[in-house]
N, C-alpha and C. Protein backbone atom coordinates (compact mmCIF):
# COMPACT_ATOMS: atom_id res chain seq x y z
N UNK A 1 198.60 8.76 78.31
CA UNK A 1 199.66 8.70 79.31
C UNK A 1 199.31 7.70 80.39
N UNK A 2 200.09 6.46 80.72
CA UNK A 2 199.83 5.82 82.13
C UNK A 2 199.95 6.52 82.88
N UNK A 3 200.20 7.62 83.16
CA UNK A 3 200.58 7.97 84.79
C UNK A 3 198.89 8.58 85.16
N UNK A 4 198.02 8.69 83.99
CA UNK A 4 196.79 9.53 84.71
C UNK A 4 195.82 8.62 84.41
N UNK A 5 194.87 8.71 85.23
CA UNK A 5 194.22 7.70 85.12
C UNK A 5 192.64 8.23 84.50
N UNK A 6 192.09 9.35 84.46
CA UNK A 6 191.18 9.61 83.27
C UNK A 6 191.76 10.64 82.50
N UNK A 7 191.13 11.08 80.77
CA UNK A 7 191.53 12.06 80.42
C UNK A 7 191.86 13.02 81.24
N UNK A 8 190.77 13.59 81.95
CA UNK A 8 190.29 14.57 82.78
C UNK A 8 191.72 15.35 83.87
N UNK A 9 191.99 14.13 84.32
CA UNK A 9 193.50 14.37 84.64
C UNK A 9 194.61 14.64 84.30
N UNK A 10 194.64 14.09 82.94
CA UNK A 10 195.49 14.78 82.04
C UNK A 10 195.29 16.09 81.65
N UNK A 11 194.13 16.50 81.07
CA UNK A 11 194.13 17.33 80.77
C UNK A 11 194.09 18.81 82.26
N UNK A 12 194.02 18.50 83.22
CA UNK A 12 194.28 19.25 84.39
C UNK A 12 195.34 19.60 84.64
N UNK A 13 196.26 17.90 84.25
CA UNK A 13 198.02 18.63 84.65
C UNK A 13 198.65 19.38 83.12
N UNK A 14 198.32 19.41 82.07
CA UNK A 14 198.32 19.93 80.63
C UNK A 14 197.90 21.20 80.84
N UNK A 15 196.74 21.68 81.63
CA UNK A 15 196.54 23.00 82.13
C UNK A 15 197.76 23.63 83.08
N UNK A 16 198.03 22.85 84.11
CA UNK A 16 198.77 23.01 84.97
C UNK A 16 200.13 23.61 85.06
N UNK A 17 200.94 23.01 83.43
CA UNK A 17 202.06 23.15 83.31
C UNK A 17 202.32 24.55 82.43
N UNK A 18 201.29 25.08 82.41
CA UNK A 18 201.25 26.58 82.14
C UNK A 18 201.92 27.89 83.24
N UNK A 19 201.04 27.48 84.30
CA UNK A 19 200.77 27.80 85.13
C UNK A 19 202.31 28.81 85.87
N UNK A 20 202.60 30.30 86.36
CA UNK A 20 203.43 30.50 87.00
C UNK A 20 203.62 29.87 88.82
N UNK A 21 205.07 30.37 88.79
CA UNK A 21 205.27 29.69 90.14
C UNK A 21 204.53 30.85 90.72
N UNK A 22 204.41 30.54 92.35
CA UNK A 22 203.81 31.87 93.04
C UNK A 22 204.57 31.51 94.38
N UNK A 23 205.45 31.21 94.33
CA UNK A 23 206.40 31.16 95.40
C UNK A 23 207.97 31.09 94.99
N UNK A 24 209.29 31.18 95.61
CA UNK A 24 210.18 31.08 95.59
C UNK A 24 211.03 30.30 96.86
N UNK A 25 211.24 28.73 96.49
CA UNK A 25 211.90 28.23 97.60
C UNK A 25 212.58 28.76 98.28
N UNK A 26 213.47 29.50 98.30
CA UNK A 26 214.24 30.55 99.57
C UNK A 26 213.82 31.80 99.23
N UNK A 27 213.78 32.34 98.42
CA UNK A 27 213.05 34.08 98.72
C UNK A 27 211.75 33.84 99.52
N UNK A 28 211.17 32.83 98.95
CA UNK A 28 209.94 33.08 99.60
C UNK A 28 208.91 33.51 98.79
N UNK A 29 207.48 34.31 99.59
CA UNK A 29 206.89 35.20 98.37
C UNK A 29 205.64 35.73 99.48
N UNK A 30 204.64 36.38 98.65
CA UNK A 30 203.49 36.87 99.16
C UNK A 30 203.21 36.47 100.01
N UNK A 31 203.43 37.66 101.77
CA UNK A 31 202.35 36.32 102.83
C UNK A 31 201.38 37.52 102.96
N UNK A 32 200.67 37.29 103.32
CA UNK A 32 199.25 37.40 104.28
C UNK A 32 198.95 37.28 105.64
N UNK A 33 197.79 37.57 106.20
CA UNK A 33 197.91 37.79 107.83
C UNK A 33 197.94 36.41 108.66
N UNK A 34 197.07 35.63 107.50
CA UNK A 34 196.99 33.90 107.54
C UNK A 34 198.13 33.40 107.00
N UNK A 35 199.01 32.25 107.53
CA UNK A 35 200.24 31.74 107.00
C UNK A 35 200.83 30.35 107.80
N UNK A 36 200.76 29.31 107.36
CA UNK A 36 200.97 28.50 108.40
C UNK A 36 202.51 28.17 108.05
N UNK A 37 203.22 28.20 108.95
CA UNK A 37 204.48 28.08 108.89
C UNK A 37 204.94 26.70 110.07
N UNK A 38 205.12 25.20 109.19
CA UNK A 38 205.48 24.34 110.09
C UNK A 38 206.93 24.09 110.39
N UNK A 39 207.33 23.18 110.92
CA UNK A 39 208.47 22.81 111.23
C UNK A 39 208.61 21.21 111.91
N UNK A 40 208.79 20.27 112.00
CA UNK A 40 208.59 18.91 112.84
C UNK A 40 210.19 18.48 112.64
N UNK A 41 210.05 17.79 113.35
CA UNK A 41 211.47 16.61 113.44
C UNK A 41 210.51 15.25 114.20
N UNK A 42 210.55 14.47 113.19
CA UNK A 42 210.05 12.96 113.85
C UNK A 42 211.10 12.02 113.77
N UNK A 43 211.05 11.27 114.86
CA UNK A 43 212.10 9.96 115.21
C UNK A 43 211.51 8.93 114.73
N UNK A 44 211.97 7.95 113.64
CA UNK A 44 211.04 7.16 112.68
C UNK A 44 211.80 5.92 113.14
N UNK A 45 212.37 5.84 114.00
CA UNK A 45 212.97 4.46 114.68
C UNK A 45 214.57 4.25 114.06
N UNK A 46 214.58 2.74 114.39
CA UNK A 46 215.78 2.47 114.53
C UNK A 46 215.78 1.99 113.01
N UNK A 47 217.28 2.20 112.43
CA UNK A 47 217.12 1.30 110.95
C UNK A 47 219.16 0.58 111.00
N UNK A 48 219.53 0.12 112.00
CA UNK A 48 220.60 0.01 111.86
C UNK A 48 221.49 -0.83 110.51
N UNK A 49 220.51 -1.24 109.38
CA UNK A 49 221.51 -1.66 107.97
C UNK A 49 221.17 -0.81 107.08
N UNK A 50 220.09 0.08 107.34
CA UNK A 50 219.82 0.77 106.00
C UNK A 50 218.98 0.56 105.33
N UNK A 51 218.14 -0.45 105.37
CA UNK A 51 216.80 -0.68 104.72
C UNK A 51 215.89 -0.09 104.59
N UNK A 52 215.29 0.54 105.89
CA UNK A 52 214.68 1.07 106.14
C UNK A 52 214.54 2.42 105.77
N UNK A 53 215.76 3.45 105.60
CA UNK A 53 216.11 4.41 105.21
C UNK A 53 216.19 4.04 103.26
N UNK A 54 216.50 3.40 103.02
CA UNK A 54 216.22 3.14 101.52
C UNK A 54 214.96 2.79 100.94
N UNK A 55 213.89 2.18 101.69
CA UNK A 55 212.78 2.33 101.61
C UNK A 55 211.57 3.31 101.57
N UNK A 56 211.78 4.15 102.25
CA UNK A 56 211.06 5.22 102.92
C UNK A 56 212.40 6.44 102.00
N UNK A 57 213.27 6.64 101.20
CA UNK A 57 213.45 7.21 100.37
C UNK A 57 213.36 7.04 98.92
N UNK A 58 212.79 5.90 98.52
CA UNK A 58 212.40 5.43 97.39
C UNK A 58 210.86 5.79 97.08
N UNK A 59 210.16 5.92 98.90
CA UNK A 59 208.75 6.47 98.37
C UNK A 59 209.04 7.57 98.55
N UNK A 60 209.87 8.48 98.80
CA UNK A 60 209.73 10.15 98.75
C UNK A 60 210.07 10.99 97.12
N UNK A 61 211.13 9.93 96.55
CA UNK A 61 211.36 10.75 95.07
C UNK A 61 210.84 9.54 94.45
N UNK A 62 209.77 8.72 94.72
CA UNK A 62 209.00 8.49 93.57
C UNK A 62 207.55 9.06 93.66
N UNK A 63 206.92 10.13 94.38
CA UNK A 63 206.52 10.64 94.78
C UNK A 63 205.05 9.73 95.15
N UNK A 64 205.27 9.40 96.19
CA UNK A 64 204.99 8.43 97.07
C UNK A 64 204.70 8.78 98.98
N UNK A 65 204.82 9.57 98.85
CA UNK A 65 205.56 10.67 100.45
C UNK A 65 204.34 10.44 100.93
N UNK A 66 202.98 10.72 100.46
CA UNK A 66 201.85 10.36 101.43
C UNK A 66 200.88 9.55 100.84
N UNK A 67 200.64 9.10 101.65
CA UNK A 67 199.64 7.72 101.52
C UNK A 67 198.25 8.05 100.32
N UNK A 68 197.66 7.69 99.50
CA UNK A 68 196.88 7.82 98.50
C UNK A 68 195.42 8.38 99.14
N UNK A 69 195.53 7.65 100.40
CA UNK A 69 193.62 8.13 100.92
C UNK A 69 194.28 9.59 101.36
N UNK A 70 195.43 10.04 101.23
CA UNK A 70 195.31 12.05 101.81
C UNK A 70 195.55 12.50 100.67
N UNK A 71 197.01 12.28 99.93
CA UNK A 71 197.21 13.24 98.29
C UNK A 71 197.65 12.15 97.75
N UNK A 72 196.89 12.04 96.10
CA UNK A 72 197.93 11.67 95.35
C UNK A 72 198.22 12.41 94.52
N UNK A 73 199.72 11.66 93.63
CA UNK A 73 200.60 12.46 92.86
C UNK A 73 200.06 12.66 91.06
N UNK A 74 200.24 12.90 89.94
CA UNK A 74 200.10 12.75 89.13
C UNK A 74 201.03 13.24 88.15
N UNK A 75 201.63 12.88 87.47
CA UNK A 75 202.62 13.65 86.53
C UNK A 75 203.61 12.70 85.73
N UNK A 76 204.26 13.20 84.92
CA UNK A 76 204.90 12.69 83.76
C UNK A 76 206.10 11.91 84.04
N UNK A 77 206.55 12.18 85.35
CA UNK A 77 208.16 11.14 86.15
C UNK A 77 207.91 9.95 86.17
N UNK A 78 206.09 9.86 86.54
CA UNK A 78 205.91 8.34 86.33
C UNK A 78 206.28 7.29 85.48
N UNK A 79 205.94 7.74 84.11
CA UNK A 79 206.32 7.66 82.31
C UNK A 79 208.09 7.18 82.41
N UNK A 80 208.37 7.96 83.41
CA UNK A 80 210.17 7.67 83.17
C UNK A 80 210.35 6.64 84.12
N UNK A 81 211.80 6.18 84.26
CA UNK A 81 211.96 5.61 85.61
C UNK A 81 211.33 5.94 87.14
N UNK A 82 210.21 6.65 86.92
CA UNK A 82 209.15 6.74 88.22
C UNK A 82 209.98 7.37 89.31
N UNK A 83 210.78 8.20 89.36
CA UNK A 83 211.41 9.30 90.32
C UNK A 83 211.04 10.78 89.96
N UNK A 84 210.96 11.54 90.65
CA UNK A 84 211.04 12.92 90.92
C UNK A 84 212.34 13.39 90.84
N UNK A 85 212.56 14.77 90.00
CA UNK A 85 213.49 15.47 89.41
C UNK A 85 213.25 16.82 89.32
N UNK A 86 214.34 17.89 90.11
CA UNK A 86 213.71 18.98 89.89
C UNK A 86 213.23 19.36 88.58
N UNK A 87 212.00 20.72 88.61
CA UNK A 87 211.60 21.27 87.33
C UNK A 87 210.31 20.08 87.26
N UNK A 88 210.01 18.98 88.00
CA UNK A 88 208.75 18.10 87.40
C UNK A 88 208.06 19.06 87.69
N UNK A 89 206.83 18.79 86.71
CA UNK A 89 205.10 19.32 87.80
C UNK A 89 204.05 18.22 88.12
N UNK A 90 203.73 18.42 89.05
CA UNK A 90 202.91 17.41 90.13
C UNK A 90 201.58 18.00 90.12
N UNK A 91 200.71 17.38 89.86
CA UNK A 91 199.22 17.60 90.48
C UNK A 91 199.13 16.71 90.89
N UNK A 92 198.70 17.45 92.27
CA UNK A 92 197.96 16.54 93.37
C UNK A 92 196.76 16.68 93.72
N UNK A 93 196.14 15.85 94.36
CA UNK A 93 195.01 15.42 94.67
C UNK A 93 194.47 15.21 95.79
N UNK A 94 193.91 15.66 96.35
CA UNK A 94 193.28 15.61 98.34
C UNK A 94 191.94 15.84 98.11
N UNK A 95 191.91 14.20 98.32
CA UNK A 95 190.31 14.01 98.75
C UNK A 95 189.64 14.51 99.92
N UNK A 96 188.53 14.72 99.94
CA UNK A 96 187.99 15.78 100.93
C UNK A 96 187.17 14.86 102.33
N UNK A 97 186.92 13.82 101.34
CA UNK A 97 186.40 12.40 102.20
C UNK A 97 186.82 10.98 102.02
N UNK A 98 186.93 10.36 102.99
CA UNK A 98 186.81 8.81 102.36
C UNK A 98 186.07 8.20 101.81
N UNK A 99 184.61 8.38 102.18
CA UNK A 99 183.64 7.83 101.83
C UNK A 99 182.87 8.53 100.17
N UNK A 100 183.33 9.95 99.38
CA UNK A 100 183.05 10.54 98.42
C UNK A 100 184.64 10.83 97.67
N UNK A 101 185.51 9.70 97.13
CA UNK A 101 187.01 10.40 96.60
C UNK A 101 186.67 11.24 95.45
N UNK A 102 185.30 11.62 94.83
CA UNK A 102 185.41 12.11 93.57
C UNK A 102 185.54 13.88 93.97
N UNK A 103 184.97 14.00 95.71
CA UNK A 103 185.22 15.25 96.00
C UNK A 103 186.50 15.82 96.55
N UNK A 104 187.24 16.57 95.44
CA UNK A 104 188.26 16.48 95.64
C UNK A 104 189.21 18.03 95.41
N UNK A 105 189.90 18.57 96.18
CA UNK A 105 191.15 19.60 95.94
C UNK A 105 192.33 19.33 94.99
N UNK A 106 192.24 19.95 94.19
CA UNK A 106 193.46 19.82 93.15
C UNK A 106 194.27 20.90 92.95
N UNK A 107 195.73 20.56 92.88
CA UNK A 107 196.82 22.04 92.84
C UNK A 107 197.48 21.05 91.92
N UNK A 108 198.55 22.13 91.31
CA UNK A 108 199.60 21.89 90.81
C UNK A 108 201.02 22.51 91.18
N UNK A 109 202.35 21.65 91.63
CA UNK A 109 203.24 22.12 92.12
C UNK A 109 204.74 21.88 91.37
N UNK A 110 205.72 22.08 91.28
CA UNK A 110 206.47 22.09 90.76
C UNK A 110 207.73 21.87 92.06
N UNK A 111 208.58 20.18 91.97
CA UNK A 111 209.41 20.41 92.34
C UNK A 111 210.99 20.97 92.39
N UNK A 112 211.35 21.77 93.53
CA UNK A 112 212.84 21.99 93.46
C UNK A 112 213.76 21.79 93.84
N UNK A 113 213.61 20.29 94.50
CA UNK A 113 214.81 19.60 95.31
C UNK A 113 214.99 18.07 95.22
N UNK A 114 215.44 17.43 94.95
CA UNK A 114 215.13 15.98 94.56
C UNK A 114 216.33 15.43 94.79
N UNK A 115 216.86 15.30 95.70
CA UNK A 115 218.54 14.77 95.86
C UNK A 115 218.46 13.82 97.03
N UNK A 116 219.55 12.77 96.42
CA UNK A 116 219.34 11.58 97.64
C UNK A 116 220.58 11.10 97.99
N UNK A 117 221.60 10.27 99.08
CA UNK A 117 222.51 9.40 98.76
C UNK A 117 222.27 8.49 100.00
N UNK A 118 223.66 8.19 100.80
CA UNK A 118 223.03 6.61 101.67
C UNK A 118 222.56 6.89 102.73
N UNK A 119 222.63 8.44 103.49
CA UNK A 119 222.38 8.65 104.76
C UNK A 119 221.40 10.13 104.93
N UNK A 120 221.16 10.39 103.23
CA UNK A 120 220.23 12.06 103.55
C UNK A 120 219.41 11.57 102.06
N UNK A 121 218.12 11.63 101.95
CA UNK A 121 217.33 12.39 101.02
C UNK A 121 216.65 13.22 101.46
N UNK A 122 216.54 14.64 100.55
CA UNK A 122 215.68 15.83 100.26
C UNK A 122 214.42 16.20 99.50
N UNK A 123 213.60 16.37 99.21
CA UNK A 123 212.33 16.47 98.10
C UNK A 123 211.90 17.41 98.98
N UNK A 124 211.54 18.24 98.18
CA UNK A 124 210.54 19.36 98.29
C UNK A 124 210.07 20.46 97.07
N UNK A 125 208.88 21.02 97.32
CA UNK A 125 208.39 21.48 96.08
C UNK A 125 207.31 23.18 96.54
N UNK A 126 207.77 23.71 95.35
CA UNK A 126 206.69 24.89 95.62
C UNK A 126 205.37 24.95 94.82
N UNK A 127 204.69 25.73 95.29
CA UNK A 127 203.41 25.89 94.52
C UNK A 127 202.87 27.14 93.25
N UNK A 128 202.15 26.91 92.69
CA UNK A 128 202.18 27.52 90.94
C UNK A 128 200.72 28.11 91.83
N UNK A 129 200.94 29.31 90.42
CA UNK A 129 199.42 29.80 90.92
C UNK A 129 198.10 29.07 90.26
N UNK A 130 198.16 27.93 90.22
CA UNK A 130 197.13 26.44 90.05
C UNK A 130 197.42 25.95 91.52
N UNK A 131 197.19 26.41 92.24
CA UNK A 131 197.19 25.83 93.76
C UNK A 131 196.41 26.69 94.51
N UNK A 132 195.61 26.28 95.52
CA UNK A 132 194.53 27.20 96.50
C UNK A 132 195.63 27.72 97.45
N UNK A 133 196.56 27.44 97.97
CA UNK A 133 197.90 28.07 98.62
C UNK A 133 199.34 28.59 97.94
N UNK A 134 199.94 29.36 98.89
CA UNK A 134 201.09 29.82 98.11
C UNK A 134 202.32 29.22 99.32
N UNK A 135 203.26 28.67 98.52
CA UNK A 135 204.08 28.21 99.43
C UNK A 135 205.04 27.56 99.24
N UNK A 136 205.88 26.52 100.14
CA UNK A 136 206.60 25.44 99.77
C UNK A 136 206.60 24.86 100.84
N UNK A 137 207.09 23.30 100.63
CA UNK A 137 206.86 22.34 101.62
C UNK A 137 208.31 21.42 101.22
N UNK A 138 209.05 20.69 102.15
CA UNK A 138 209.83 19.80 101.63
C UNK A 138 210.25 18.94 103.15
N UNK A 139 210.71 18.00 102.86
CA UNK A 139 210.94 16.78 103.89
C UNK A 139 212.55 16.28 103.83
N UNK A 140 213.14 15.76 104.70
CA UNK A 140 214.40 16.04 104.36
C UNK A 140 215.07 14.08 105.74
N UNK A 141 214.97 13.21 104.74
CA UNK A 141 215.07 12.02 105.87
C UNK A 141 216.54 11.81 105.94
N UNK A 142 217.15 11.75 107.02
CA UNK A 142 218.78 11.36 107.43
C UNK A 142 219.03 10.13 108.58
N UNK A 143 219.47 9.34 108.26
CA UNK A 143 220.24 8.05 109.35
C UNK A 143 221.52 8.44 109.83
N UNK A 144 221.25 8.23 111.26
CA UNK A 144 222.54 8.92 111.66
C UNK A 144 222.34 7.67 112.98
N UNK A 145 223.92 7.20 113.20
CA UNK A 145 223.66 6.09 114.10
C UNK A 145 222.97 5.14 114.20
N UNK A 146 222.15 4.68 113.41
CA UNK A 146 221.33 3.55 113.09
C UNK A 146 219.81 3.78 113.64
N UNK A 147 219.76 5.09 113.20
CA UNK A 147 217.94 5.85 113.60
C UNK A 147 217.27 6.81 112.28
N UNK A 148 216.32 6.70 112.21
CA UNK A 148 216.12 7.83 111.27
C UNK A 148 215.37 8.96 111.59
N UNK A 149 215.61 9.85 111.32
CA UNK A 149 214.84 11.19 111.36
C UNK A 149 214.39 12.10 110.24
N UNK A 150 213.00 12.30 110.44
CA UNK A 150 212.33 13.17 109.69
C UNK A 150 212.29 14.15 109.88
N UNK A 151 212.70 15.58 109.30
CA UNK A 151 212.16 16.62 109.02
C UNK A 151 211.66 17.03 108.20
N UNK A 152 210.44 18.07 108.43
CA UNK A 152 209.19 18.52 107.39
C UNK A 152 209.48 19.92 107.85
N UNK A 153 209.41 20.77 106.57
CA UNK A 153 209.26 21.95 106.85
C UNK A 153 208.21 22.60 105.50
N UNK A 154 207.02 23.40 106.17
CA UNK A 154 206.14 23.95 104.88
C UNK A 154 205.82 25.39 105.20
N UNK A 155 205.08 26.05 104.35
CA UNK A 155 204.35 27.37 104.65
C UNK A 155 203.42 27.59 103.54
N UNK A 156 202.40 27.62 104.04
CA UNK A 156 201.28 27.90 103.39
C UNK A 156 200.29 29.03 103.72
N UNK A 157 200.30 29.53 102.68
CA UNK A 157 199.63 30.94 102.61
C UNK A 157 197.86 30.91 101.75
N UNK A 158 197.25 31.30 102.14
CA UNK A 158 196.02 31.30 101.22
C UNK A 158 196.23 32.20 99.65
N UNK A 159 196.05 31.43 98.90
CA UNK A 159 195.81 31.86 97.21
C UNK A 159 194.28 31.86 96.37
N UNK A 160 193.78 31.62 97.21
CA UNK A 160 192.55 31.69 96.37
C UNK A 160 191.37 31.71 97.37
N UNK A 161 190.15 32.49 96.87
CA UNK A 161 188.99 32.85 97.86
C UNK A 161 188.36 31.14 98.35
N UNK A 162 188.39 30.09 97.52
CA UNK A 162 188.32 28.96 97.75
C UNK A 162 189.27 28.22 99.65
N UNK A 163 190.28 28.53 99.58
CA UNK A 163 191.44 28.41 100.74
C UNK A 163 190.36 29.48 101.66
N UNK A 164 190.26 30.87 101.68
CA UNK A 164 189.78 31.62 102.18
C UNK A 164 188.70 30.88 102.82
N UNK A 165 187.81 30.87 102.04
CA UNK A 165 186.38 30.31 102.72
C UNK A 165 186.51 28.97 103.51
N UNK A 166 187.26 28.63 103.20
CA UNK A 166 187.57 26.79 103.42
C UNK A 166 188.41 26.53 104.89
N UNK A 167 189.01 27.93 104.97
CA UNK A 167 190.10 28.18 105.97
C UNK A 167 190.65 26.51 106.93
N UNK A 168 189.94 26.63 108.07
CA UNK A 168 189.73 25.33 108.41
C UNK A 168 189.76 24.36 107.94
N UNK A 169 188.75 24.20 107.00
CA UNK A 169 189.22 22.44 106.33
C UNK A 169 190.71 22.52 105.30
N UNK A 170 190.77 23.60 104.96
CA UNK A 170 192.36 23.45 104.52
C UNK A 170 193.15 23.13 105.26
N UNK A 171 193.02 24.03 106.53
CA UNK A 171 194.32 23.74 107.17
C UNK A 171 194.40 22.00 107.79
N UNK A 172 193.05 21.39 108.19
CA UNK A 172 192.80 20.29 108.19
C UNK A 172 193.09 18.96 107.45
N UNK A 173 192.80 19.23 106.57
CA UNK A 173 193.04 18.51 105.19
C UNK A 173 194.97 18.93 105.02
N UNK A 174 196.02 19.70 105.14
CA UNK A 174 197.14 19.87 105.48
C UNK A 174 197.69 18.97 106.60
N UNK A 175 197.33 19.23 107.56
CA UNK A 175 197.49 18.44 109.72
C UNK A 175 196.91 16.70 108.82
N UNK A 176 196.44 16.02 108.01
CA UNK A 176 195.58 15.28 108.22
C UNK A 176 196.64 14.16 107.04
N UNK A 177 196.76 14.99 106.17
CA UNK A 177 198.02 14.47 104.82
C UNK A 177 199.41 14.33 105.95
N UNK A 178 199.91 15.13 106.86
CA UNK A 178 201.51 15.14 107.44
C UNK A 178 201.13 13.86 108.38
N UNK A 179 200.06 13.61 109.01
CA UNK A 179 200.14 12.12 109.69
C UNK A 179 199.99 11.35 109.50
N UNK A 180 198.94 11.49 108.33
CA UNK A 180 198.86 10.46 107.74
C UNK A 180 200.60 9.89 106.98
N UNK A 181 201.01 10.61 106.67
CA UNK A 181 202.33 10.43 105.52
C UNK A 181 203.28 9.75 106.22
N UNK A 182 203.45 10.42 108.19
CA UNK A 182 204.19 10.16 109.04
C UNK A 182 203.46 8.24 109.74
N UNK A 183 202.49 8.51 109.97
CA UNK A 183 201.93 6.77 110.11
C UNK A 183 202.34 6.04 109.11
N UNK A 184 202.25 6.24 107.89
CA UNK A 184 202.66 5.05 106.74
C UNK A 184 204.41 4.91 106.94
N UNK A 185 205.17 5.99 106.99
CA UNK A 185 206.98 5.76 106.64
C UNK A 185 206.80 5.12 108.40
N UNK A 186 206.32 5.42 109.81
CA UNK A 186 206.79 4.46 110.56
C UNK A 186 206.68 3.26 110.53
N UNK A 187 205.53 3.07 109.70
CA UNK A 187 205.44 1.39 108.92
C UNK A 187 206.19 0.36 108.34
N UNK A 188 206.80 1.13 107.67
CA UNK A 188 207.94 0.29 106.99
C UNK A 188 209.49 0.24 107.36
């Protein structure tokens, strides 16, 4: 498969796609006493023809949303015309350092929102129990008046004694992927 770049990866997201969901985009699911529940609205500037907003939605459903040094994506959409479609599964990847990428967090998620047109795209995705969290996360970019705005909304719950112990650098490694993701789209 081009989209992975050693066996090893393949065979992770081949594991992966086994895997049950452990969340429900609007029901919800299992929380715990730990639960991070975000919410943001960022002002990503001015885009008064639209470029800008077509750009920065071309990297969200080609799953592209955050920059490679926080998560990358891995999965079979690539193989196709390189967009995201609900029902894909995604393993991702969050390196733990810059300086060591082989040390690394791996989940697998499954998206359930993938819809775009000239003034709103949506993407967002929940997590399988192949993920150290339980949850969902999705981003939602709209031009309105010749500006764009971001909203992010996630919740993440601990799923595994790994998240547990890690507490902190999870939630870190989370805070560290959303600015990073948010520095790269004010870029373009």
């Amino acid at each position: 498969m081009g989209s992975f770049v050693t066996p090893q990866v393949e065979r992770r997201y081949r594991r992966g796609l086994r895997a049950q969901l452990s969340w429900h985009p609007e029901k919800g699911g299992k929380r715990v006493w730990v639960c991070f529940d975000d919410r943001i609205v960022e002002d990503l500037g001015e885009d008064p023809g639209g470029s800008r907003f077509r750009a920065i939605a071309e990297r969200l459903l080609s799953g592209q949303y955050y920059p490679p040094d926080a998560i990358e994506f891995f999965g079979e959409y690539a193989e196709r015309e390189g967009r995201l479609r609900v029902g894909d599964r995604i393993l991702q990847r969050a390196t733990l350092t810059p300086f060591w990428p082989a040390l690394a967090v791996w989940s697998m998620v499954e998206i359930w929102v993938a819809d775009c047109d000239d003034d709103h795209c949506h993407i967002g995705y929940v997590t399988t129990a192949q993920h150290h969290g339980r949850g969902v996360w999705q981003a939602e970019l709209t031009r309105e008046d010749g500006r764009l705005k971001l909203r992010v909304e996630s919740t993440a719950c601990p799923n595994s004694w790994l998240f547990w112990l890690g507490l902190p650098l999870a939630r870190g490694l989370q805070l560290r992927a959303r600015r990073r993701a948010i520095e790269e789209l004010r870029k373009l």
